[in-house]
C-alpha atoms as a PDB file:
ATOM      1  CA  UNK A   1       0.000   0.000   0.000  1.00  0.00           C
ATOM      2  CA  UNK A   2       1.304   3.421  -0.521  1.00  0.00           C
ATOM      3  CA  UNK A   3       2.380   5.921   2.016  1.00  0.00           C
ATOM      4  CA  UNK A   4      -0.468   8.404   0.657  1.00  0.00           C
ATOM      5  CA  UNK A   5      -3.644   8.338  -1.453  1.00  0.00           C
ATOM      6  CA  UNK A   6      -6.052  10.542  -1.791  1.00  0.00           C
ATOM      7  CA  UNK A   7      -8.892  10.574  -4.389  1.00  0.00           C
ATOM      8  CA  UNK A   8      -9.025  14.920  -4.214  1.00  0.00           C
ATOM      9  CA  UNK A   9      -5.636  14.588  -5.898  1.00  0.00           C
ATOM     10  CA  UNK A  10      -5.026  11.861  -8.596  1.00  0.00           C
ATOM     11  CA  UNK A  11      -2.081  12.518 -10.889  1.00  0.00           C
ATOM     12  CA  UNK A  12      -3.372  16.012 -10.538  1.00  0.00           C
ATOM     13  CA  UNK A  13      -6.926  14.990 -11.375  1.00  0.00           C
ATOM     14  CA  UNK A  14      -9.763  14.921  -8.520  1.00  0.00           C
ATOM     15  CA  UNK A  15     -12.322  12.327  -8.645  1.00  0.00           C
ATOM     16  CA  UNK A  16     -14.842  13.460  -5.719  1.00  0.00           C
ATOM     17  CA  UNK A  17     -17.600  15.740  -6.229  1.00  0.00           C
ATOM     18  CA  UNK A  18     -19.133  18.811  -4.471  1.00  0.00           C
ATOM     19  CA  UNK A  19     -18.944  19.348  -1.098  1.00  0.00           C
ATOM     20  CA  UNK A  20     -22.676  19.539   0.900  1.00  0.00           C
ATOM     21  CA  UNK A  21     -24.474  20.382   3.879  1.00  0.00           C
ATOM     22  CA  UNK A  22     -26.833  18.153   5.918  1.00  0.00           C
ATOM     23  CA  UNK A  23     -28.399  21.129   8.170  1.00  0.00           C
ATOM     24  CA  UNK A  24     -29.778  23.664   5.783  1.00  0.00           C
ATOM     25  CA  UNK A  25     -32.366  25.050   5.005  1.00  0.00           C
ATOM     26  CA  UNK A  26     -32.755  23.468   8.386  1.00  0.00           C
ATOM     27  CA  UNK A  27     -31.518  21.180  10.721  1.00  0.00           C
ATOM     28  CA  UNK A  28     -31.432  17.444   9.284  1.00  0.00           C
ATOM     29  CA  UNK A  29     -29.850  13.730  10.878  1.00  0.00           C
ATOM     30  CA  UNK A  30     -28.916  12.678   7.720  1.00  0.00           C
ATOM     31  CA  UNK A  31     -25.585  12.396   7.867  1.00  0.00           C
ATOM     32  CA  UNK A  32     -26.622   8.459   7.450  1.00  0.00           C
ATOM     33  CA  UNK A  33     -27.637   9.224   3.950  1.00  0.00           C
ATOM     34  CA  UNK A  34     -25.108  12.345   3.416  1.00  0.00           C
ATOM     35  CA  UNK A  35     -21.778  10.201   4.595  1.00  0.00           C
ATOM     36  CA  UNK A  36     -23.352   7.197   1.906  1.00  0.00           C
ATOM     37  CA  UNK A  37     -24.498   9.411  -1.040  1.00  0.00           C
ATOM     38  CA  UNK A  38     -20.909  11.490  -1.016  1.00  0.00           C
ATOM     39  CA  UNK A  39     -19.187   7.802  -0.800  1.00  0.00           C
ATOM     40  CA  UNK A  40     -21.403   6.537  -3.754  1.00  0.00           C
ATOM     41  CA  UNK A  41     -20.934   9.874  -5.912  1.00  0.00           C
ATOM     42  CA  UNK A  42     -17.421   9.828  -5.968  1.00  0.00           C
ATOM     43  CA  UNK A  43     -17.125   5.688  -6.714  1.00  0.00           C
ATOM     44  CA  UNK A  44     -19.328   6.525  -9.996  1.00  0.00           C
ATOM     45  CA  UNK A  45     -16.962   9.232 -10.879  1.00  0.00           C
ATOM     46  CA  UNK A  46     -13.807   7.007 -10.112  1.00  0.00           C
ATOM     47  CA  UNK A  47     -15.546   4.325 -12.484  1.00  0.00           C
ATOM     48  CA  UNK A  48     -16.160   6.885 -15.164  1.00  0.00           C
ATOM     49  CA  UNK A  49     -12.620   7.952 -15.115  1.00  0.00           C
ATOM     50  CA  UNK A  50     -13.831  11.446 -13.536  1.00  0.00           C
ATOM     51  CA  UNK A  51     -15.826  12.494 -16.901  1.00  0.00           C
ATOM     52  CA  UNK A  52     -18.298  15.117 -17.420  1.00  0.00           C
ATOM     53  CA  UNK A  53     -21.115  15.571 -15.684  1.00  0.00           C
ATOM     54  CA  UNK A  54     -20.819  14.791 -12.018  1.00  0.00           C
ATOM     55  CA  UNK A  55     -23.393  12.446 -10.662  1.00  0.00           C
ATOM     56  CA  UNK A  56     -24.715  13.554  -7.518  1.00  0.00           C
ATOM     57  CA  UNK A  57     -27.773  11.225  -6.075  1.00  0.00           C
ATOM     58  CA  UNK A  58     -30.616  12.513  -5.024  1.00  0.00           C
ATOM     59  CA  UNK A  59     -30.346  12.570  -0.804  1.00  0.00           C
ATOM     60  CA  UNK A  60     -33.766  13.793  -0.603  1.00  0.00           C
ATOM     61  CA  UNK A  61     -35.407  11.066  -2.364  1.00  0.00           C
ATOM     62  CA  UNK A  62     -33.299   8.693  -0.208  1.00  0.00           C
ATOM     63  CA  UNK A  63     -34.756  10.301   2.663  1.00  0.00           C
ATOM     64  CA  UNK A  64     -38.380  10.256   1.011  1.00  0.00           C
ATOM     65  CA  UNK A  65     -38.033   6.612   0.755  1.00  0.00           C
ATOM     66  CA  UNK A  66     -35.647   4.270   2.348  1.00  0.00           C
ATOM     67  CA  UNK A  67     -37.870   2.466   4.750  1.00  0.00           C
ATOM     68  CA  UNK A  68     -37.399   1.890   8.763  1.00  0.00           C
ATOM     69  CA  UNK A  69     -34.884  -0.541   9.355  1.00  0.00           C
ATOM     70  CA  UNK A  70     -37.320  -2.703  11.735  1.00  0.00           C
ATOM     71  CA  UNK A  71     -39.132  -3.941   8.875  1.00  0.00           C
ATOM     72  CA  UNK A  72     -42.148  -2.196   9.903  1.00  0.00           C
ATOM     73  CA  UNK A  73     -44.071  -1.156   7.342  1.00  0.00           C
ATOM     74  CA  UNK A  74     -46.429   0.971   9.637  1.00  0.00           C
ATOM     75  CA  UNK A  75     -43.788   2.707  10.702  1.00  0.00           C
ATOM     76  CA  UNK A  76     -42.327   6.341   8.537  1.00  0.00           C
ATOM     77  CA  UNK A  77     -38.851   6.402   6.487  1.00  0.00           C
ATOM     78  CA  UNK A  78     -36.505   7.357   9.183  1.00  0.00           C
ATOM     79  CA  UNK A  79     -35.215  10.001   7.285  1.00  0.00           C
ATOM     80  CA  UNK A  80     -33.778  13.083   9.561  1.00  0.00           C
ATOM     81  CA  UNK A  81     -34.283  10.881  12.201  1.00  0.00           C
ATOM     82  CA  UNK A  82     -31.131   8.834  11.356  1.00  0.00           C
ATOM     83  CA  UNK A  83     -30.172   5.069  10.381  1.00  0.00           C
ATOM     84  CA  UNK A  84     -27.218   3.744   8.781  1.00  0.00           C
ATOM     85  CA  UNK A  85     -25.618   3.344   5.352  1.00  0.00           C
ATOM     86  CA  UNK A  86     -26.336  -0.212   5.434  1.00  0.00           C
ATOM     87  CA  UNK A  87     -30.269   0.774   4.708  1.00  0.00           C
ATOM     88  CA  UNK A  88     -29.178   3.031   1.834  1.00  0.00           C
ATOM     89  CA  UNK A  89     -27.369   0.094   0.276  1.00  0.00           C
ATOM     90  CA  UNK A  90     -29.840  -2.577   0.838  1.00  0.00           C
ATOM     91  CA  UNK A  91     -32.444   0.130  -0.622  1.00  0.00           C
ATOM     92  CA  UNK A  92     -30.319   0.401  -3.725  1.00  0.00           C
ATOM     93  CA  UNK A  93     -29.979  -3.188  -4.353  1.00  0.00           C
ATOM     94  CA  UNK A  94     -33.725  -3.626  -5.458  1.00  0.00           C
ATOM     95  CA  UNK A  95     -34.368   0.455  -6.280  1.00  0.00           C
ATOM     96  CA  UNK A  96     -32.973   2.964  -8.142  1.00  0.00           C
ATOM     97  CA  UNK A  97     -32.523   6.923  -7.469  1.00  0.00           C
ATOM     98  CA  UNK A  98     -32.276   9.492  -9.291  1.00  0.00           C
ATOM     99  CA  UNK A  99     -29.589  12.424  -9.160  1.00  0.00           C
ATOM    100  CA  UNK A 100     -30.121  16.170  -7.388  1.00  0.00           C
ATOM    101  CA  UNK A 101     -31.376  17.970 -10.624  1.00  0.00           C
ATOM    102  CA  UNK A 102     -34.378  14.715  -9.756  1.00  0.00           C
ATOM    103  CA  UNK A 103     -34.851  15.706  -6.130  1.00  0.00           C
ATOM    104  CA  UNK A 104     -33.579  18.678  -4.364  1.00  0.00           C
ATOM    105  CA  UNK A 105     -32.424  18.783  -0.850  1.00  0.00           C
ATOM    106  CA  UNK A 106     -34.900  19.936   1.647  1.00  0.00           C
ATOM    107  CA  UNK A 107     -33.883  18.825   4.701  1.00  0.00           C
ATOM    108  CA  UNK A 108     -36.718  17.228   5.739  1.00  0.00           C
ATOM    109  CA  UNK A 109     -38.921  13.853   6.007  1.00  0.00           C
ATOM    110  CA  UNK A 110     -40.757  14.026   2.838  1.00  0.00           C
ATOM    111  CA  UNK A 111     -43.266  10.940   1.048  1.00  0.00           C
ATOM    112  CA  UNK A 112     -42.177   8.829  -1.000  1.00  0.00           C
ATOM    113  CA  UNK A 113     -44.605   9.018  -4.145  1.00  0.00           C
ATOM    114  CA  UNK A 114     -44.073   9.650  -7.379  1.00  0.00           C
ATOM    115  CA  UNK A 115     -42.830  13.279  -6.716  1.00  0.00           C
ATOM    116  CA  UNK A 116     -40.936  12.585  -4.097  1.00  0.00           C
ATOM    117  CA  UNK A 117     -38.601  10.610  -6.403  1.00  0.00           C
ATOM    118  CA  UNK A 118     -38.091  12.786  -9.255  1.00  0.00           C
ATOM    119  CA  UNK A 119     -40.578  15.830 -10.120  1.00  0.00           C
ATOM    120  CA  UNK A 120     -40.719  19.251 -12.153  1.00  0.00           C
ATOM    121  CA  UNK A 121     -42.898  22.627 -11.268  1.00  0.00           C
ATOM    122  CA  UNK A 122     -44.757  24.507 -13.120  1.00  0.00           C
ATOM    123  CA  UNK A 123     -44.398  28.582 -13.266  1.00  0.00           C
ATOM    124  CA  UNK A 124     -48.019  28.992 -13.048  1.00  0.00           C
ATOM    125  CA  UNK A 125     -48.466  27.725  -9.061  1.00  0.00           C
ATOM    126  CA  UNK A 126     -51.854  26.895 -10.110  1.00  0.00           C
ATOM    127  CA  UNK A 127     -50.301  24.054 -12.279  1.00  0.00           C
ATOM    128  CA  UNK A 128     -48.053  23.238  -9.099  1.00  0.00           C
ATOM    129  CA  UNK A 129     -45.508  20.350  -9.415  1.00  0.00           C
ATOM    130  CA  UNK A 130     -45.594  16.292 -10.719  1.00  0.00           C
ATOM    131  CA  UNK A 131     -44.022  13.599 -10.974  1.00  0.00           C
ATOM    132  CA  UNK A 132     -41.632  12.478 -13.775  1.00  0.00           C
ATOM    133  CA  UNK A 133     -41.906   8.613 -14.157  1.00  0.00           C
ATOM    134  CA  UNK A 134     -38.695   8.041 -16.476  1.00  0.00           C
ATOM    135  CA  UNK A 135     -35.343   9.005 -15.381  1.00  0.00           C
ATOM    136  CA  UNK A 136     -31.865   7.839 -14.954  1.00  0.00           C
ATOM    137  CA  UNK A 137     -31.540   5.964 -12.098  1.00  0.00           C
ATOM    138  CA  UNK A 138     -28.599   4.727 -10.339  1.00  0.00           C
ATOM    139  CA  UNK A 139     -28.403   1.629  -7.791  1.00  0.00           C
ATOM    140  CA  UNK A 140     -26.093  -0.524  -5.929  1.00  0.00           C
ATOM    141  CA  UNK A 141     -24.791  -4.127  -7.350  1.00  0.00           C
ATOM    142  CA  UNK A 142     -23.282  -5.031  -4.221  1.00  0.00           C
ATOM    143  CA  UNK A 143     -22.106  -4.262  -0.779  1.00  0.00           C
ATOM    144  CA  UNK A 144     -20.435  -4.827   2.485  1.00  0.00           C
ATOM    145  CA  UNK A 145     -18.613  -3.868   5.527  1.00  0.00           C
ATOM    146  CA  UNK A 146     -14.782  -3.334   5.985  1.00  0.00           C
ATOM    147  CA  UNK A 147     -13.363  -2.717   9.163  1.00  0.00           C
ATOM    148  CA  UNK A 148      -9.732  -2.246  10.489  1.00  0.00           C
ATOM    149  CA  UNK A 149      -6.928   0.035   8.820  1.00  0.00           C
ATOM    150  CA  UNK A 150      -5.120  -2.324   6.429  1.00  0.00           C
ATOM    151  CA  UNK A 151      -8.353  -3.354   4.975  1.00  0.00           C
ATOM    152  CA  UNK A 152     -10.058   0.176   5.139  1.00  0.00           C
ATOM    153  CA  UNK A 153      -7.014   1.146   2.747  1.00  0.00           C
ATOM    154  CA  UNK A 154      -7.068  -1.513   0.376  1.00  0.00           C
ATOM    155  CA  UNK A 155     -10.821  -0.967  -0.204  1.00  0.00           C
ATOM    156  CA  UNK A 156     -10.553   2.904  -1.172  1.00  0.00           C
ATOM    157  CA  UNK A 157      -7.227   2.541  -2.920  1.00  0.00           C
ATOM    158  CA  UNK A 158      -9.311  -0.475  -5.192  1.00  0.00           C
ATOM    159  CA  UNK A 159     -12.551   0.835  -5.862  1.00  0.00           C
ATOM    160  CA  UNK A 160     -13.048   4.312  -3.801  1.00  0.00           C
ATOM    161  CA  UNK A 161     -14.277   6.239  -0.805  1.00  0.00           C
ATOM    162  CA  UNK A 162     -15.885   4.511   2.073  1.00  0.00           C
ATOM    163  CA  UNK A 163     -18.477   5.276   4.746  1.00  0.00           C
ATOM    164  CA  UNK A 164     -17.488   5.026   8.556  1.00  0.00           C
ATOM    165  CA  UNK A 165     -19.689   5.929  11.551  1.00  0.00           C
ATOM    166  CA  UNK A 166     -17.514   8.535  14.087  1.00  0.00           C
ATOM    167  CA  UNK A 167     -17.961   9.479  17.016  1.00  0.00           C
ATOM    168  CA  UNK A 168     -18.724  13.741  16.879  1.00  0.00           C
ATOM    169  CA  UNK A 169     -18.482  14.234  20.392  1.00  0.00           C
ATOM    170  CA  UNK A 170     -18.504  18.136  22.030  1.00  0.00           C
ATOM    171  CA  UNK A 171     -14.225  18.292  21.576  1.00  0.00           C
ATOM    172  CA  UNK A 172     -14.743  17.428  18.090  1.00  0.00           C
ATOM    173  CA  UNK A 173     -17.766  19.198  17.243  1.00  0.00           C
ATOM    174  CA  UNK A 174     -16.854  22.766  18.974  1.00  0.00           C
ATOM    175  CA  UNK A 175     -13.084  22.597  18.876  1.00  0.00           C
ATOM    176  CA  UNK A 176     -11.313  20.481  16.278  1.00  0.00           C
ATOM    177  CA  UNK A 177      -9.759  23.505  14.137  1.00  0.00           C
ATOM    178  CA  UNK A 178      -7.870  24.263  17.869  1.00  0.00           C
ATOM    179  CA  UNK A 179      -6.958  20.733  18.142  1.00  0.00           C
ATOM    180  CA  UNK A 180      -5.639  19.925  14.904  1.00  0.00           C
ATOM    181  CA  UNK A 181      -3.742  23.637  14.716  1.00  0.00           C
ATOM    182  CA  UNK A 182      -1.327  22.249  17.017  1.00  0.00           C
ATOM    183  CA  UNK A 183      -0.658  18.470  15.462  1.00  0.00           C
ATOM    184  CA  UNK A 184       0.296  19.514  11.888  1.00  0.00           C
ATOM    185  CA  UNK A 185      -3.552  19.875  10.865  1.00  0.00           C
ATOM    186  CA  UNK A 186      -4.819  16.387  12.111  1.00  0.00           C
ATOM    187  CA  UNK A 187      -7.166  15.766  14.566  1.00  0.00           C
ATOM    188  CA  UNK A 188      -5.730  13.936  17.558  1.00  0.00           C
ATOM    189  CA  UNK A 189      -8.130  12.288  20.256  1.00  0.00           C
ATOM    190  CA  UNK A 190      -6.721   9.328  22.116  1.00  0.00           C
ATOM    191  CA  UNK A 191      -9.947   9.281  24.396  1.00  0.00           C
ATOM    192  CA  UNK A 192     -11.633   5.344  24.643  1.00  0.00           C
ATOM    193  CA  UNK A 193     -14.887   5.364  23.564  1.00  0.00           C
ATOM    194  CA  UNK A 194     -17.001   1.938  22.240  1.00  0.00           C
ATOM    195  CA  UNK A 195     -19.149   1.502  19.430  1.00  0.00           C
ATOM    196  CA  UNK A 196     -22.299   2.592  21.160  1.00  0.00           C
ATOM    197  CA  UNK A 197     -20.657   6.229  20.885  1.00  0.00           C
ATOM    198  CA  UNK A 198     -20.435   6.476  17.281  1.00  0.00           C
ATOM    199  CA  UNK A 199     -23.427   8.920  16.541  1.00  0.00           C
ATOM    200  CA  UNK A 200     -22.167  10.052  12.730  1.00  0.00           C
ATOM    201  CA  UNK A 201     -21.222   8.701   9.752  1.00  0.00           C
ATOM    202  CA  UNK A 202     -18.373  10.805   7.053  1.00  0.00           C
ATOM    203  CA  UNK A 203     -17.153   9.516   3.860  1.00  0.00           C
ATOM    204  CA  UNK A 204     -13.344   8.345   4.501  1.00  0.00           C
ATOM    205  CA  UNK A 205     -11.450   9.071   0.786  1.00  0.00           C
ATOM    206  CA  UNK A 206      -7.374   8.745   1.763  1.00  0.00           C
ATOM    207  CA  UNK A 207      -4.897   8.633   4.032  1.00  0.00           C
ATOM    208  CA  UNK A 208      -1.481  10.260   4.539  1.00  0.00           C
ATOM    209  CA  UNK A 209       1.636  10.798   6.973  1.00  0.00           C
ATOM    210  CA  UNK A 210       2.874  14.199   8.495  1.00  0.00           C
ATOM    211  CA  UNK A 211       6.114  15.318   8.210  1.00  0.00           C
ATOM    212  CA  UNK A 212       7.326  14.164  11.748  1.00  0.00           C
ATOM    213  CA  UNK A 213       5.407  11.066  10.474  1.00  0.00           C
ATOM    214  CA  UNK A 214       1.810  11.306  12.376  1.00  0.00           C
ATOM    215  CA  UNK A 215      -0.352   8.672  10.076  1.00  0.00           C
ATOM    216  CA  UNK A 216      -4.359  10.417   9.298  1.00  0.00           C
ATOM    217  CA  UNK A 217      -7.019   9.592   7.260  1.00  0.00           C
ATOM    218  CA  UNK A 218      -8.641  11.834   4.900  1.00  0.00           C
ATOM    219  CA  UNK A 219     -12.098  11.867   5.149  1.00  0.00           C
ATOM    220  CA  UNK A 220     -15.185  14.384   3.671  1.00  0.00           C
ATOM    221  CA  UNK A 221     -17.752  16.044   6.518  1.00  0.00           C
ATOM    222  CA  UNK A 222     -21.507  17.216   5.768  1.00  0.00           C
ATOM    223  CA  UNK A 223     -21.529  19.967   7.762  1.00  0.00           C
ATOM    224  CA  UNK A 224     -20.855  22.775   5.231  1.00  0.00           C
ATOM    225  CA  UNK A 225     -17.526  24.074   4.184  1.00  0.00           C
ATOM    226  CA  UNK A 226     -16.759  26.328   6.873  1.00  0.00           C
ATOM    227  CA  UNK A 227     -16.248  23.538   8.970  1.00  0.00           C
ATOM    228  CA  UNK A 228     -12.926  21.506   9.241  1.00  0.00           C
ATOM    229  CA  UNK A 229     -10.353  22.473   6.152  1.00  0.00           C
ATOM    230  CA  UNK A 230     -12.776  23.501   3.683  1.00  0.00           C
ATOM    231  CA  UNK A 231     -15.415  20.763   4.875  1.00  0.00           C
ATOM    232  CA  UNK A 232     -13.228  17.892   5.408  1.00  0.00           C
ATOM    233  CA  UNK A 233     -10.385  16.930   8.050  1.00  0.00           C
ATOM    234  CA  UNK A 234      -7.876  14.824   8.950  1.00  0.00           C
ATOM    235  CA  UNK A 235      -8.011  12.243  11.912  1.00  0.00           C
ATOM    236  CA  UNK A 236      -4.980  10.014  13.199  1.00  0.00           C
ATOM    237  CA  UNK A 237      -5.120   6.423  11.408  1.00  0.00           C
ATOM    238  CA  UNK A 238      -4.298   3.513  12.733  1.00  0.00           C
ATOM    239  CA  UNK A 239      -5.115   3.803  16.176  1.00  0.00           C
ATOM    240  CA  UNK A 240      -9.267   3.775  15.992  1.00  0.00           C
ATOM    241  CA  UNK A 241      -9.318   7.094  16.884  1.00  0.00           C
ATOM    242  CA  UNK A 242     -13.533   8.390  17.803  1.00  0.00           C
ATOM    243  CA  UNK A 243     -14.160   5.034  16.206  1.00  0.00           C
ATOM    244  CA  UNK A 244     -13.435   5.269  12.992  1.00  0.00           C
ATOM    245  CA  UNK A 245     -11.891   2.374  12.222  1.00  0.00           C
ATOM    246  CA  UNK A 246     -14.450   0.127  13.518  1.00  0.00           C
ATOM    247  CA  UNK A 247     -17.786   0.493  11.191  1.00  0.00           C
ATOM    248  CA  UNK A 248     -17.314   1.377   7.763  1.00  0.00           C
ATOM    249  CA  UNK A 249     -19.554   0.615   4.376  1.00  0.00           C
ATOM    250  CA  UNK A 250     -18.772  -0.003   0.777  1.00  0.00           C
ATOM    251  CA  UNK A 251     -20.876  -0.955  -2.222  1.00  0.00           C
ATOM    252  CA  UNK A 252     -20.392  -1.044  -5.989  1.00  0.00           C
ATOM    253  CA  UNK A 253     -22.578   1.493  -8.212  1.00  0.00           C
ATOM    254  CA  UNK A 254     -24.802   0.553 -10.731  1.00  0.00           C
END
């Protein structure tokens, strides 16, 4: 494996896509379906050599319509509400979604009809807004779990980014530009936490080494781009640091 990869910066071409944010126009616990979506967008653009256009998924119609996890079919999509990127993945295997230009971002639990898949608006309100029933859909042709450094590499070096659940506790929410000031720009937090703590979930897309040789992963937020270094960060690698090592998700485009 090499000492450095990182999908921004490919032979001086980038294959990720745009940078977003989960909480406007309001507040939204999707980082479920934001950590998945930005994981998926950039494995289409690695497998289409980083051509023209972009694909960005619709999140909103994920939200519309991935159902709840128990099975219960009484029960609403989850949506803001959270879940995991398992649920996207399992959705895609048997469904397709379309991209953003489909189904805006609202930031909010929405139905899953017709319109909220993919829909256009008319300028007369009268007319209001429908439902398109043909568009280009993208799914999922497999997926699974990868845990571990070594094998967290291997998996984004072959095929892409990844999705891991983190844990965002209050040092790492309020104060990580502080923190990781003062370790060469990564994030250090040796503080033991379990599984149960990891509350978030961020699209992991590289690693690297410092100069005085601290190891850190590369990995893409959804909390806007004034956040982190232009909406991403760096977190020490190898040592599981707020979790990140132990619950991550990949799955193969179609």
């Amino acid at each position: 494996l090499p000492a450095q990869h990182d999908w921004r910066d490919v032979g001086g071409k980038s294959y990720v896509t745009a940078d977003v944010n989960q909480h406007i126009p309001e507040y939204c616990g999707s980082c479920w379906v934001h950590g998945t979506v930005a994981a998926l967008n950039d494995r289409v653009k690695v497998m289409r050599g980083g051509a023209f256009p972009d694909v960005m998924l619709s999140r909103q119609a994920l939200i519309n319509c991935i159902p709840d996890d128990s099975r219960n079919k009484s029960k609403p999509p989850p949506g803001c509400n959270g879940g995991d990127a398992w649920m996207v993945h399992s959705y895609l295997t048997n469904s397709t979604v379309g991209d953003e230009t489909c189904q805006p971002y609202e930031a909010r639990n929405g139905v899953c009809n017709l319109a909220g898949v993919c829909r256009n608006c008319a300028s007369d309100k009268k007319e209001g807004c429908w439902g398109v029933p043909s568009f280009t859909g993208f799914g999922v042709s497999e997926y699974g779990t990868v845990s571990g450094e070594k094998a967290m590499m291997k998996e984004i070096l072959a095929r892409g980014p990844i999705v891991c659940g983190v844990v965002s506790d209050g040092p790492f929410l309020h104060n990580y530009s502080q923190n990781a000031g003062k370790h060469e720009g990564v994030y250090i937090d040796r503080s033991k936490h379990t599984p149960d703590d990891i509350d978030h979930d961020v699209s992991v897309t590289g690693w690297g080494v410092t100069r005085s040789g601290v190891k850190y992963w590369i990995i893409r937020n959804s909390w806007g781009t004034y956040w982190g270094e232009g909406g991403w960060f760096r977190l020490e690698r190898g040592i599981n640091s707020l979790m990140i090592e132990e619950q991550c998700d990949w799955a193969v485009p179609s």
